[in-house]
Protein backbone atom coordinates (compact mmCIF):
# COMPACT_ATOMS: atom_id res chain seq x y z
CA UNK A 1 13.68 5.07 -13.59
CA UNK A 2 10.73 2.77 -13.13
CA UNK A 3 7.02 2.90 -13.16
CA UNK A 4 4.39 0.81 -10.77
CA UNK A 5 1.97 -0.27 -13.51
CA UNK A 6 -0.58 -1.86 -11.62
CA UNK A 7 -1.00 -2.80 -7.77
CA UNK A 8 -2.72 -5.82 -7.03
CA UNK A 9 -4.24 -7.53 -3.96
CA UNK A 10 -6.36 -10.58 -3.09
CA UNK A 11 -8.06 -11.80 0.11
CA UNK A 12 -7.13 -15.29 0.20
CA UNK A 13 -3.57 -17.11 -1.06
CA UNK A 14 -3.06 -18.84 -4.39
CA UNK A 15 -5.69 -16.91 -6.16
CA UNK A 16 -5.67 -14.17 -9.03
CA UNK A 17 -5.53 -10.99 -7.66
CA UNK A 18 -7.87 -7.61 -8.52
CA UNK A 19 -5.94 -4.31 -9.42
CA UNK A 20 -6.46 -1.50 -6.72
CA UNK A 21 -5.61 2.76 -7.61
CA UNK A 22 -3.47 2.65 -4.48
CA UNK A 23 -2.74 0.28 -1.16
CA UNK A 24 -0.90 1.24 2.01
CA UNK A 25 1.73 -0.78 2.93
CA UNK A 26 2.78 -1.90 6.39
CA UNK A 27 5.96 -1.92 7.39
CA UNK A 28 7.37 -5.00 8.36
CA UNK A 29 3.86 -6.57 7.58
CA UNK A 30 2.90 -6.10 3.43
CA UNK A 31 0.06 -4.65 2.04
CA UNK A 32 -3.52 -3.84 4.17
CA UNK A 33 -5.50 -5.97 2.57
CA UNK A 34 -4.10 -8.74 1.40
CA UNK A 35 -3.65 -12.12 2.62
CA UNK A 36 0.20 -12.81 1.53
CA UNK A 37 0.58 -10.14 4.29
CA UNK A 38 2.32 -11.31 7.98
CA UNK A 39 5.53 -11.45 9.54
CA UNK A 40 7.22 -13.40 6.79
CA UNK A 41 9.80 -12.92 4.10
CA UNK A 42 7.36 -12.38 1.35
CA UNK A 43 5.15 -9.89 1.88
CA UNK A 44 5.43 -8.12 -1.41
CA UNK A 45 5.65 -9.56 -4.84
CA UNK A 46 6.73 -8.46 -7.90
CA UNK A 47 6.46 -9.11 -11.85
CA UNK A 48 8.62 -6.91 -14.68
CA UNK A 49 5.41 -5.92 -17.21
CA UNK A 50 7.84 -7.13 -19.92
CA UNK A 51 7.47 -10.60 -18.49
CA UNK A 52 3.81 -10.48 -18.59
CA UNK A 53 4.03 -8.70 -22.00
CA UNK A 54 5.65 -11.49 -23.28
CA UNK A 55 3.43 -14.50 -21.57
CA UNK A 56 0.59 -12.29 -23.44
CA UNK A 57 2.18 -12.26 -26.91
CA UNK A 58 2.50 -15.87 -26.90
CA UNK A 59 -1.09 -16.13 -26.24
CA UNK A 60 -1.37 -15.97 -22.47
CA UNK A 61 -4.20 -13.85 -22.42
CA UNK A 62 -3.80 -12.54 -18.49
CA UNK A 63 -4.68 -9.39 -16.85
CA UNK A 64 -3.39 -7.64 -14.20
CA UNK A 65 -2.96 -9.76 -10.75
CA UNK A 66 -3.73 -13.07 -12.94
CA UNK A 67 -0.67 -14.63 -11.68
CA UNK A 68 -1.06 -13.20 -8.28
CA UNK A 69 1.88 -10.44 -8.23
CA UNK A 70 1.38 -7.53 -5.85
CA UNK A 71 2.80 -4.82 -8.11
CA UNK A 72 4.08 -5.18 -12.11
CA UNK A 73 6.30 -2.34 -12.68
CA UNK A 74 8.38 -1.42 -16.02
CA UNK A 75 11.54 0.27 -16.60
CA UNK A 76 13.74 -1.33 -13.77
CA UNK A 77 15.32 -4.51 -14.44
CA UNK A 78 13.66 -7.12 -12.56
CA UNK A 79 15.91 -9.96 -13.56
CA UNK A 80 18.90 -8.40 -12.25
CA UNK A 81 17.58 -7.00 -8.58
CA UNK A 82 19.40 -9.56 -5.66
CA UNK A 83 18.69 -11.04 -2.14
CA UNK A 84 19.08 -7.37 -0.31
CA UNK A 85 18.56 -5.00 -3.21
CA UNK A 86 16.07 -2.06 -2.24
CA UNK A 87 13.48 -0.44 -4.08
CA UNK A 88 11.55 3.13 -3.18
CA UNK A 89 8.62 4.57 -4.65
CA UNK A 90 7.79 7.54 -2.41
CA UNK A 91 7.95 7.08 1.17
CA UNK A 92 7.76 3.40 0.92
CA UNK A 93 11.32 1.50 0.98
CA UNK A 94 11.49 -2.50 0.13
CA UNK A 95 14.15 -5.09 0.33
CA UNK A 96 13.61 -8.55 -2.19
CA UNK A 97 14.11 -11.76 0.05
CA UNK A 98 13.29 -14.07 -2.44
CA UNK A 99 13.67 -15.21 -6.20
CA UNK A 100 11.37 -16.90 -7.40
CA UNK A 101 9.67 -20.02 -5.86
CA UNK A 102 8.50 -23.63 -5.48
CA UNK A 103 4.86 -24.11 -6.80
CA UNK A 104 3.98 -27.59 -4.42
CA UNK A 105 0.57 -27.57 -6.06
CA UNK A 106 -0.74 -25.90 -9.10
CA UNK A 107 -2.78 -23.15 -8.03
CA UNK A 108 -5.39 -21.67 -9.53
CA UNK A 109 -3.62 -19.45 -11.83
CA UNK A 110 -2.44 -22.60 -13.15
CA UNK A 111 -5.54 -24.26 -13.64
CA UNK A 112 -6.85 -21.12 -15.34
CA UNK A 113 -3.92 -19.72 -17.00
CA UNK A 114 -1.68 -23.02 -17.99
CA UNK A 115 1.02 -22.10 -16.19
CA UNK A 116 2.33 -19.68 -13.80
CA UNK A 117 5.51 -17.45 -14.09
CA UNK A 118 6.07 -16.27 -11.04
CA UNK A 119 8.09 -19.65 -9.58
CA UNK A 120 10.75 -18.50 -11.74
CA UNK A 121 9.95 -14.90 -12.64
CA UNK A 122 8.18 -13.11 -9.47
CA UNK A 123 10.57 -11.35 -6.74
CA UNK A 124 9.60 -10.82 -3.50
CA UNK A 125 10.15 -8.64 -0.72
CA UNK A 126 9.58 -7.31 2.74
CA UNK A 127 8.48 -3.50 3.58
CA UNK A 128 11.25 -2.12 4.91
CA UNK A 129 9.25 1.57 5.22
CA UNK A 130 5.81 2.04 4.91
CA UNK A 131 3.58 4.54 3.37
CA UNK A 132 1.02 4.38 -0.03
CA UNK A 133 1.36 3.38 -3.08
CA UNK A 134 -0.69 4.15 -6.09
CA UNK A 135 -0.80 2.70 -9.66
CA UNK A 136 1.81 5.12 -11.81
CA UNK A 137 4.06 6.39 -9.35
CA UNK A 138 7.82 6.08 -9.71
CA UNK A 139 9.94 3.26 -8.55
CA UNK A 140 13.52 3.03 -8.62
CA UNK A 141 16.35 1.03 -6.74
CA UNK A 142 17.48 2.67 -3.72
């Protein structure tokens, strides 16, 4: 069983994002709010905590939404979920699209941070079923 650590959102694309206590989530759109929402495959990202546990312990110093993930969650097993595995946490049901992805330009997480994990690390997804979300609640593969 998994946890959402932290939810994160950010009003323009390729920036750090700010932790939020909760966010409502649009089916079939992403998060209100937050400008990697739309009609698209990746409305929703994703980063394990132990991955950004790890960038921190080898001096990384980043908070949450540094690398510009939606939600960090611990306990499920990020490196395993697949094109078409769902997750639920409450009412809200989503479906990963993506692994990972190509960084054409370094953004500014790069420029600030070094380097950026979530071209290889970050997951996304689309909202299957919407509803809110709020930092702590459980999250588990459906």
């Amino acid at each position: 069983m998994g946890k959402i650590e932290a939810i994160c959102i950010s009003e323009k694309k390729g920036t750090v994002k700010r932790p939020v206590e909760e966010a409502l989530l649009v089916e079939e759109f992403g998060i209100r709010g937050d400008a990697h929402a739309g009609k698209w495959h990746r409305q929703v990202s994703i980063l394990g905590y132990e991955k950004i546990k790890e960038f921190n312990e080898q001096g990384g110093k980043v908070e949450d939404g540094d690398f510009g993930e939606n939600l960090i969650v611990s306990g499920i097993d990020v490196d395993s979920l697949a094109v078409g595995d769902r997750l639920q946490a409450g009412d809200v049901v989503l479906e990963v699209t993506q692994r990972g992805k190509e960084c054409h330009s370094h953004c500014e997480i790069y420029k600030r941070v070094g380097k950026c994990i979530m071209p290889t690390e970050g997951i996304f997804l689309r909202v299957v079923r919407g509803g809110t979300l709020r930092a702590n609640d459980e999250i588990i593969r459906a």
